[in-house]
PDB file of N, CA and C in Angstrom:
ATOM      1  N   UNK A   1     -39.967  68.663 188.468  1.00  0.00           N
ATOM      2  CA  UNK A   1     -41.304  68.149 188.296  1.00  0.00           C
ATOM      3  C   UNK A   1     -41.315  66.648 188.547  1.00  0.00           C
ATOM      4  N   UNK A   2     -42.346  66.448 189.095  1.00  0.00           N
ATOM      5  CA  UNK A   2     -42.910  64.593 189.355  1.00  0.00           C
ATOM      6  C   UNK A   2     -43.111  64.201 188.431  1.00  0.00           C
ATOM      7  N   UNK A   3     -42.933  62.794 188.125  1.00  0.00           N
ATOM      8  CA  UNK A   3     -43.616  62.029 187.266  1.00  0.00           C
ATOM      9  C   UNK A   3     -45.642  62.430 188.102  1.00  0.00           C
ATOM     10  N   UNK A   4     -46.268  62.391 186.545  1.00  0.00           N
ATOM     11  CA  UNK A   4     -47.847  62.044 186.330  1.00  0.00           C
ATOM     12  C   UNK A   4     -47.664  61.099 187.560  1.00  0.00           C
ATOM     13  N   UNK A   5     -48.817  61.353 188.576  1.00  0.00           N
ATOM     14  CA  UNK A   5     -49.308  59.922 189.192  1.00  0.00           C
ATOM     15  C   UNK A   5     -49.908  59.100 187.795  1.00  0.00           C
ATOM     16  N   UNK A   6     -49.887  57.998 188.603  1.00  0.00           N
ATOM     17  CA  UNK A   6     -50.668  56.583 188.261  1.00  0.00           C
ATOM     18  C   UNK A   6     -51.655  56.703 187.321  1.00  0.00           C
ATOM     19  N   UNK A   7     -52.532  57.160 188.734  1.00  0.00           N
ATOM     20  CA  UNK A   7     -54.275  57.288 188.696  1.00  0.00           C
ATOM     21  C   UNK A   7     -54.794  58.196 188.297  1.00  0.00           C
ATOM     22  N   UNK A   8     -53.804  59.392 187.130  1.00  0.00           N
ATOM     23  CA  UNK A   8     -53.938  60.708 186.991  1.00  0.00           C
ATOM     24  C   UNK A   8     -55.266  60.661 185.708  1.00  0.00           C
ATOM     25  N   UNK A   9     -55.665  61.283 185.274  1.00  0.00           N
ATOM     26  CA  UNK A   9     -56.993  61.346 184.485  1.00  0.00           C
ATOM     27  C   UNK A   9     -56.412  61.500 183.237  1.00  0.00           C
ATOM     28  N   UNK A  10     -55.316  61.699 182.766  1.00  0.00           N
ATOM     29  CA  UNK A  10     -54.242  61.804 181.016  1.00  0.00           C
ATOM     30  C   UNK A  10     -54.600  60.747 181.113  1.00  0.00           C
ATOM     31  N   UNK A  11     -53.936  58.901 181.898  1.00  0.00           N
ATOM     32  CA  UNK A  11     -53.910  58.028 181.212  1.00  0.00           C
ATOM     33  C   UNK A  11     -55.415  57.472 180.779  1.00  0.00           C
ATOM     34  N   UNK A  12     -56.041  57.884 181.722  1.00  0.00           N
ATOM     35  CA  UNK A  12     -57.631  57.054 181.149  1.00  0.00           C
ATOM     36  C   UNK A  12     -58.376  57.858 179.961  1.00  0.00           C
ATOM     37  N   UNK A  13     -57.775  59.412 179.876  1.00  0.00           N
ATOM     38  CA  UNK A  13     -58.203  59.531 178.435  1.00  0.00           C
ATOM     39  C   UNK A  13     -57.211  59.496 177.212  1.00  0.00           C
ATOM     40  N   UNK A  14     -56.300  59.399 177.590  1.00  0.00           N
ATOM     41  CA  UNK A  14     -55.034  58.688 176.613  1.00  0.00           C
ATOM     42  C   UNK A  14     -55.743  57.391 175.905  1.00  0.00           C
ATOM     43  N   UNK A  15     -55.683  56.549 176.571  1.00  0.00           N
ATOM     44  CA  UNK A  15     -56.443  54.626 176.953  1.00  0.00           C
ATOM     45  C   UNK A  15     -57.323  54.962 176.108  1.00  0.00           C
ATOM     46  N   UNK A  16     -58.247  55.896 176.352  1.00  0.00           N
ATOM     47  CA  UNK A  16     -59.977  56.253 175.768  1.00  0.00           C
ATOM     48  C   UNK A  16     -59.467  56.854 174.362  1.00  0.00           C
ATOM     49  N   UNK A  17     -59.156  57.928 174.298  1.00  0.00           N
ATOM     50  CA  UNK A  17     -58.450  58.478 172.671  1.00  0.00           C
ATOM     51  C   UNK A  17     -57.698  57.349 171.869  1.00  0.00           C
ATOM     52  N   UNK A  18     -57.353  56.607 172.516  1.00  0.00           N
ATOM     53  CA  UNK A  18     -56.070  55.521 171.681  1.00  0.00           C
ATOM     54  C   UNK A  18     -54.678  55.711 171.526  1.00  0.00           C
ATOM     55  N   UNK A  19     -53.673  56.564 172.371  1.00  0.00           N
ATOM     56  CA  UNK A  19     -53.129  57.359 172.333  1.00  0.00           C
ATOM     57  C   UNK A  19     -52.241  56.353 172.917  1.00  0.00           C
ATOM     58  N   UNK A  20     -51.072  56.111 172.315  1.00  0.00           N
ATOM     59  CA  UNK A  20     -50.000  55.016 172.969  1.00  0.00           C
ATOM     60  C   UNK A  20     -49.274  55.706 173.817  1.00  0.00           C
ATOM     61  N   UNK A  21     -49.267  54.600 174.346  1.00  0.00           N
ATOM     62  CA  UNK A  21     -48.219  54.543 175.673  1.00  0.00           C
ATOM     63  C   UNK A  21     -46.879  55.985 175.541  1.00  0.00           C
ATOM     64  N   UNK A  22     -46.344  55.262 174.607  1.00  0.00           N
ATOM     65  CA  UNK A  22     -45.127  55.854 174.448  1.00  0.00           C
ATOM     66  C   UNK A  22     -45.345  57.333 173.795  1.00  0.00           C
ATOM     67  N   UNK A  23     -46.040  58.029 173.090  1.00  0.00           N
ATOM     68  CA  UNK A  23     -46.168  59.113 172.866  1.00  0.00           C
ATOM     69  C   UNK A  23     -46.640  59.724 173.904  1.00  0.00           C
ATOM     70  N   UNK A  24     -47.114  58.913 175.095  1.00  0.00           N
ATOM     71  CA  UNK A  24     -47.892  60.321 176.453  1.00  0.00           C
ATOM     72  C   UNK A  24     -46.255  60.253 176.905  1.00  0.00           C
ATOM     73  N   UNK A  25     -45.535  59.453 177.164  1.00  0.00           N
ATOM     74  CA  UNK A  25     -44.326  59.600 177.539  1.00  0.00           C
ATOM     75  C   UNK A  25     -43.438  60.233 176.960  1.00  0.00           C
ATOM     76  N   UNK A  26     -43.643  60.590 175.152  1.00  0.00           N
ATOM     77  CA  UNK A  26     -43.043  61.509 174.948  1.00  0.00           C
ATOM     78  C   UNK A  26     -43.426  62.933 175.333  1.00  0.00           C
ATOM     79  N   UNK A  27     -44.863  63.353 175.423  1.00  0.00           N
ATOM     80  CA  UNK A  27     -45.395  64.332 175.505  1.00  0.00           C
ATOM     81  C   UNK A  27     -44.540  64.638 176.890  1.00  0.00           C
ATOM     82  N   UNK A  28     -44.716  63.804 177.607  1.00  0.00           N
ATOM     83  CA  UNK A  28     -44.072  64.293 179.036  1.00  0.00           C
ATOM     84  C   UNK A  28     -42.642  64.783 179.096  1.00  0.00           C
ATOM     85  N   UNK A  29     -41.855  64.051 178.652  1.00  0.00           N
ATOM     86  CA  UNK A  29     -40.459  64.200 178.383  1.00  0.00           C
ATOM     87  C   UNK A  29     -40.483  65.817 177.809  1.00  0.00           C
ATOM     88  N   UNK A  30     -41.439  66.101 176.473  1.00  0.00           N
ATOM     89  CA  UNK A  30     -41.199  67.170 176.064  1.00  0.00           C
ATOM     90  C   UNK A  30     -41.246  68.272 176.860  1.00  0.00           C
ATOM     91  N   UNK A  31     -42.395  68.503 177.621  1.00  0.00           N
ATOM     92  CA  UNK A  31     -43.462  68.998 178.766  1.00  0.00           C
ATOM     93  C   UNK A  31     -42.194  69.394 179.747  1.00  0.00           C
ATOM     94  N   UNK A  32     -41.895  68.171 180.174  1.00  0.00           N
ATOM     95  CA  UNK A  32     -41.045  68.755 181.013  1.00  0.00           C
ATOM     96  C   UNK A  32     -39.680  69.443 181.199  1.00  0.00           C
ATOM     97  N   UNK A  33     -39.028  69.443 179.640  1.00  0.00           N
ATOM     98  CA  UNK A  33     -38.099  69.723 178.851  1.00  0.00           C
ATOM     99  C   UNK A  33     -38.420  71.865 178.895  1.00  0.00           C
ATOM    100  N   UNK A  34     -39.731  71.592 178.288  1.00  0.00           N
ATOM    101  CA  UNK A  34     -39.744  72.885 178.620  1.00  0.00           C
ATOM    102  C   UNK A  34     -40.443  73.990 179.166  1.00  0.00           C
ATOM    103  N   UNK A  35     -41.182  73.408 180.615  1.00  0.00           N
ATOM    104  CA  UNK A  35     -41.478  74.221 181.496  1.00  0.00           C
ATOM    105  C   UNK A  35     -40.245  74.187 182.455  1.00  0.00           C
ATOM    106  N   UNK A  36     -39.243  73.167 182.382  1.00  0.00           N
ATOM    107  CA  UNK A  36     -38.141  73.076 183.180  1.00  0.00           C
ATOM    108  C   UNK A  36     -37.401  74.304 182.893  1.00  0.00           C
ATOM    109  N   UNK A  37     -37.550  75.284 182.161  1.00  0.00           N
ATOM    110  CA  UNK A  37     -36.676  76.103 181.394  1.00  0.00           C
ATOM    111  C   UNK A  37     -36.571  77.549 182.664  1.00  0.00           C
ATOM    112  N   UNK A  38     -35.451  78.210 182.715  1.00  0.00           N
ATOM    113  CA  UNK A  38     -35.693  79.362 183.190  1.00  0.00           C
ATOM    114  C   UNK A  38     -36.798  80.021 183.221  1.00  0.00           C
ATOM    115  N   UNK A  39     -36.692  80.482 182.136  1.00  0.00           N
ATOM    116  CA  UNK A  39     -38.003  81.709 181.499  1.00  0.00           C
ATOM    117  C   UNK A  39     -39.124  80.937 181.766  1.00  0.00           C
ATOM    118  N   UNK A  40     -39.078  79.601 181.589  1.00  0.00           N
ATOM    119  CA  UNK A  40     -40.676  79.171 181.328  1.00  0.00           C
ATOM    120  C   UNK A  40     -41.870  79.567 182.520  1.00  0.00           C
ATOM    121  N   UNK A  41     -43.307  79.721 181.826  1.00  0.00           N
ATOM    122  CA  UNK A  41     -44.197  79.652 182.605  1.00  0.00           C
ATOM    123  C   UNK A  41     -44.953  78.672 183.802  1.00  0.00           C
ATOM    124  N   UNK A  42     -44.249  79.493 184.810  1.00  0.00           N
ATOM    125  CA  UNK A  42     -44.916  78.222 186.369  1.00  0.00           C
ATOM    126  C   UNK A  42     -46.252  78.338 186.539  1.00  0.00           C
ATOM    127  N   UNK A  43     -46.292  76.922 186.512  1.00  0.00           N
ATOM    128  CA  UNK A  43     -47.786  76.456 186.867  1.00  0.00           C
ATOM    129  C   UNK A  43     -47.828  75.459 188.481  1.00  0.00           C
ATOM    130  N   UNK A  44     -48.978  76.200 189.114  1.00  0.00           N
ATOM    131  CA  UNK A  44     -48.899  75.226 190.474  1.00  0.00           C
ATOM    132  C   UNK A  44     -50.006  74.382 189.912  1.00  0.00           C
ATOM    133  N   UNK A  45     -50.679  73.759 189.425  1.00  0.00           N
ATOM    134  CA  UNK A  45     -51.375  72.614 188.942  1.00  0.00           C
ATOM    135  C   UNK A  45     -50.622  72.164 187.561  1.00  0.00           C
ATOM    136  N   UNK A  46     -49.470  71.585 187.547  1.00  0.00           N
ATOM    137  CA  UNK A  46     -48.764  71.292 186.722  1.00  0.00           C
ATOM    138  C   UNK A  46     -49.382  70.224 186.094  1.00  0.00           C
ATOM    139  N   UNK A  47     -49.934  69.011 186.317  1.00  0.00           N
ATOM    140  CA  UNK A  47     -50.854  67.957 186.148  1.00  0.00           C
ATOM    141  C   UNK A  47     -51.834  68.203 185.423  1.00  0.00           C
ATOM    142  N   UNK A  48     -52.031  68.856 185.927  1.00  0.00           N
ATOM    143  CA  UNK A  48     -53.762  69.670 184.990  1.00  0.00           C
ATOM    144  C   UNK A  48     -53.332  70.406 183.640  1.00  0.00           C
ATOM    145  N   UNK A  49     -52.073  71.053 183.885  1.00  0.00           N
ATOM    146  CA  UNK A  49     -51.990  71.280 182.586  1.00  0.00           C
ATOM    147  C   UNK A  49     -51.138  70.693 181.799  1.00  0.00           C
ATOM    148  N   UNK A  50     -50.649  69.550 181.951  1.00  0.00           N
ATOM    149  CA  UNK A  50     -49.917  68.144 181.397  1.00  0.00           C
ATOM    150  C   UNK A  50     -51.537  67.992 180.817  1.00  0.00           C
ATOM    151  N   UNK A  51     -52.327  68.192 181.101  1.00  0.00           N
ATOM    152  CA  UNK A  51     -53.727  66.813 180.806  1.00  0.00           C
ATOM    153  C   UNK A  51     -54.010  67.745 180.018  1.00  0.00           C
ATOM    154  N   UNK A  52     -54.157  68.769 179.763  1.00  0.00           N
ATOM    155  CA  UNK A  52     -54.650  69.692 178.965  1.00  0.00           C
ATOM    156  C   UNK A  52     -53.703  69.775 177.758  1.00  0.00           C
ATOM    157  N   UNK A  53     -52.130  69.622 177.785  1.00  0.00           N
ATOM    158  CA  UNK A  53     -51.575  69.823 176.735  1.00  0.00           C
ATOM    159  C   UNK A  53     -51.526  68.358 176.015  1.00  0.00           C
ATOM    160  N   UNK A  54     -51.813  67.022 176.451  1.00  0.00           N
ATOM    161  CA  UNK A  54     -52.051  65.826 176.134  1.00  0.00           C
ATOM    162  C   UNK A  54     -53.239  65.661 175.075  1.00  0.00           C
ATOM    163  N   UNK A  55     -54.529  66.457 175.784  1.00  0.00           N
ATOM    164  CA  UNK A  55     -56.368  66.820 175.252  1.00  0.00           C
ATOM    165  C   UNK A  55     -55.678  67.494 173.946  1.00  0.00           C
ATOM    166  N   UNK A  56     -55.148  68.407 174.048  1.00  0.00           N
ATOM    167  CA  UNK A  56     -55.276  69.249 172.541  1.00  0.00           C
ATOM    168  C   UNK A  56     -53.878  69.490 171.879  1.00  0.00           C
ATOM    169  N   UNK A  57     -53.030  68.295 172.194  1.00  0.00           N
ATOM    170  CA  UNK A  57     -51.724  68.095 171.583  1.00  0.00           C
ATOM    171  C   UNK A  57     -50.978  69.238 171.061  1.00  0.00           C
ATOM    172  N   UNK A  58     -50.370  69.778 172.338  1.00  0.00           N
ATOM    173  CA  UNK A  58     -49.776  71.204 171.879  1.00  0.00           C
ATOM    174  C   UNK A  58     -48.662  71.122 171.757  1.00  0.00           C
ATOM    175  N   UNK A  59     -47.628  70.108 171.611  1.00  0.00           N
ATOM    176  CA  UNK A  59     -46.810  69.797 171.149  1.00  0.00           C
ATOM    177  C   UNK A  59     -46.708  69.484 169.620  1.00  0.00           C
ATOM    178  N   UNK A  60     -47.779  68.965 169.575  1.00  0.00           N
ATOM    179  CA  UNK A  60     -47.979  68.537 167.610  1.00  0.00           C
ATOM    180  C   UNK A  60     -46.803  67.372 167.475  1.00  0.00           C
ATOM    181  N   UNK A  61     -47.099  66.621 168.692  1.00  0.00           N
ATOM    182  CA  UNK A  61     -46.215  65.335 168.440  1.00  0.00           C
ATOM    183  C   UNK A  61     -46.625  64.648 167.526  1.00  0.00           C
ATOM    184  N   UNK A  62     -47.921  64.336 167.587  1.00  0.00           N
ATOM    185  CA  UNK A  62     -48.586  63.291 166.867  1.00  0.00           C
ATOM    186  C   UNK A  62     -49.770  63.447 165.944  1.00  0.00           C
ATOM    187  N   UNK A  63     -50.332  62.676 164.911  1.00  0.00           N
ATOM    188  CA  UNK A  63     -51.132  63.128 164.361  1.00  0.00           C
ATOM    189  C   UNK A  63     -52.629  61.527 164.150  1.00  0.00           C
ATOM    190  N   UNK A  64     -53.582  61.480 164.151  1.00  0.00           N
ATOM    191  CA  UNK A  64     -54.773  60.616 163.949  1.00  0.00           C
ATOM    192  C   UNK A  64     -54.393  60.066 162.307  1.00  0.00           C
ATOM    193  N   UNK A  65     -54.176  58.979 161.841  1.00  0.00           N
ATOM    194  CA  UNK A  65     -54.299  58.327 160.958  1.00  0.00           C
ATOM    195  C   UNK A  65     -56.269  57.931 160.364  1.00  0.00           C
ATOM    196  N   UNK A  66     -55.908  57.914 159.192  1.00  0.00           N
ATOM    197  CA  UNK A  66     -57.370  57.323 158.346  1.00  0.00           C
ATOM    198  C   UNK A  66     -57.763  56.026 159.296  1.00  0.00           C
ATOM    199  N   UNK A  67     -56.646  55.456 159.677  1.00  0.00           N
ATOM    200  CA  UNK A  67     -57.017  53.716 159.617  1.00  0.00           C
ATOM    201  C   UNK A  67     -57.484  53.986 161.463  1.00  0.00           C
ATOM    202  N   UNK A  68     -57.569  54.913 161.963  1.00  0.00           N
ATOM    203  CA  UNK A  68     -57.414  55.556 163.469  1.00  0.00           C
ATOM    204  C   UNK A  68     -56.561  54.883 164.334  1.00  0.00           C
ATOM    205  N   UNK A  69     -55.535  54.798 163.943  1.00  0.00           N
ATOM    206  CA  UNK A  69     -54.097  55.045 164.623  1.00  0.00           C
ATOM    207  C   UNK A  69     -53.679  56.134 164.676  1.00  0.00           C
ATOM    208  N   UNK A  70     -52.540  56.434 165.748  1.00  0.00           N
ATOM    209  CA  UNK A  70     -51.691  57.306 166.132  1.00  0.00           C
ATOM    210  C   UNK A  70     -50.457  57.035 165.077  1.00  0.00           C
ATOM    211  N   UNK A  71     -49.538  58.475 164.490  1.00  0.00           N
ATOM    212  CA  UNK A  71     -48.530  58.590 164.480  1.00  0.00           C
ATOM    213  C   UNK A  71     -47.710  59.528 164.093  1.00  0.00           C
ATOM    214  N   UNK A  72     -46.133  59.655 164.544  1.00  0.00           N
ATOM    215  CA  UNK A  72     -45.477  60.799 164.837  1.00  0.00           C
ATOM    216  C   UNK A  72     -45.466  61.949 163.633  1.00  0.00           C
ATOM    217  N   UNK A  73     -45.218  62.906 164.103  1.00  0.00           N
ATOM    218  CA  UNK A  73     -45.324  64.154 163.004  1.00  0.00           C
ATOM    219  C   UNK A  73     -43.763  64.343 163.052  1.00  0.00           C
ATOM    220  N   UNK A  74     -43.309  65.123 162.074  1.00  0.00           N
ATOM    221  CA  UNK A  74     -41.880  65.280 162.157  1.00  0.00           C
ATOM    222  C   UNK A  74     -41.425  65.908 163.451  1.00  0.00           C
ATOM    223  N   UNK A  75     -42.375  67.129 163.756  1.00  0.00           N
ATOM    224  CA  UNK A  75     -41.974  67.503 165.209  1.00  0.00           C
ATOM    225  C   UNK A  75     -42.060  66.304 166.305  1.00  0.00           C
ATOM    226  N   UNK A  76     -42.875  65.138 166.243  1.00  0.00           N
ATOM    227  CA  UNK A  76     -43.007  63.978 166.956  1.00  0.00           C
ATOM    228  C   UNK A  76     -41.489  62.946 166.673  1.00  0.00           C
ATOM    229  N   UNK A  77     -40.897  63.009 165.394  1.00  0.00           N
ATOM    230  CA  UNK A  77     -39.855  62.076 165.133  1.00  0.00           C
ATOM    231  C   UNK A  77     -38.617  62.975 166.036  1.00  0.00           C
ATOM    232  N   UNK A  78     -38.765  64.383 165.568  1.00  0.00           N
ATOM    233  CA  UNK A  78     -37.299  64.773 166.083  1.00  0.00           C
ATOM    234  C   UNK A  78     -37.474  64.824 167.935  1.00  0.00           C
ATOM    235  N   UNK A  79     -38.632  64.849 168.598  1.00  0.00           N
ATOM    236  CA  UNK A  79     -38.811  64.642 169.885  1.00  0.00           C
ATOM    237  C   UNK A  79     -38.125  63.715 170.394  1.00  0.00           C
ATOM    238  N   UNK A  80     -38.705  62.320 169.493  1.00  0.00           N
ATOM    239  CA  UNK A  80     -38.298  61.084 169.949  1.00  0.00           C
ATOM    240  C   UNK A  80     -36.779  61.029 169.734  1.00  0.00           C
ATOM    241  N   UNK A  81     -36.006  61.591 168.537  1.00  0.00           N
ATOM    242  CA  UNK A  81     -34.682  61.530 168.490  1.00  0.00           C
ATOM    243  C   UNK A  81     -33.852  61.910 169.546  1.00  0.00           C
ATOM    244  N   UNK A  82     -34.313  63.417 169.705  1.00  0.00           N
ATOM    245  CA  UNK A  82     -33.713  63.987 170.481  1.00  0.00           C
ATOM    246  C   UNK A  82     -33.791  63.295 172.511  1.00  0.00           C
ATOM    247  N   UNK A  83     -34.455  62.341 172.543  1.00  0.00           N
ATOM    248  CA  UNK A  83     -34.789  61.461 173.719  1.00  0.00           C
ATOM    249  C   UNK A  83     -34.479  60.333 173.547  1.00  0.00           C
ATOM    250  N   UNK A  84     -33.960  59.993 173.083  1.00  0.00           N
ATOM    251  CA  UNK A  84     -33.319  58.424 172.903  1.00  0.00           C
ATOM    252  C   UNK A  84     -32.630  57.986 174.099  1.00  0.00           C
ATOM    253  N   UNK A  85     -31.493  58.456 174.474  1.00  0.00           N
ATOM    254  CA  UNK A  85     -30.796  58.459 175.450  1.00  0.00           C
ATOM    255  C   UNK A  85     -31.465  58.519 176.522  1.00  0.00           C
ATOM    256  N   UNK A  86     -32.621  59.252 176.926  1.00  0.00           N
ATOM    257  CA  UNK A  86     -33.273  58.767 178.374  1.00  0.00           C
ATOM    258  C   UNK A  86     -34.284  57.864 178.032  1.00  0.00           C
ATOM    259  N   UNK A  87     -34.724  57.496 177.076  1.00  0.00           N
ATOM    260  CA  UNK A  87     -35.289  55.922 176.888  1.00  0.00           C
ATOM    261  C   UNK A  87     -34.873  54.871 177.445  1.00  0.00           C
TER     262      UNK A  87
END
């Protein structure tokens, strides 16, 4: 899989949601962790459904704070652990 273009429509509603940087990059890392998989389900609009699993956080990386910040859920901490090394 490619990196997200640029100009892809995740970051401007990432930007718009408030959604840091570094958690769409985890989302991706995850994303691609495991559609990369044998078994996993192929998608030929892979992008589209990166943007879709970003929209309704199907990872459960992250969670909306009171103060409306972003931050990690335990499934979001052990993501990031487990990715350190390609950081």
């Amino acid at each position: 899989m490619k990196p997200i273009p640029d100009d892809d429509g995740v970051f401007r509603y990432a930007e718009q949601a408030g959604i840091p940087h570094d958690f769409l990059r985890l989302q991706w890392l995850e994303f691609k962790d495991r559609y990369s998989l044998p078994d996993a389900k192929r998608y030929k609009a892979w992008a589209t459904v990166f943007g879709k699993s970003v929209r309704g956080n199907w990872f459960k990386l992250w969670y909306a704070t009171n103060e409306g910040t972003y931050a990690l859920t335990t499934t979001g901490i052990q993501a990031e652990n487990a990715h350190k090394e390609i950081a």
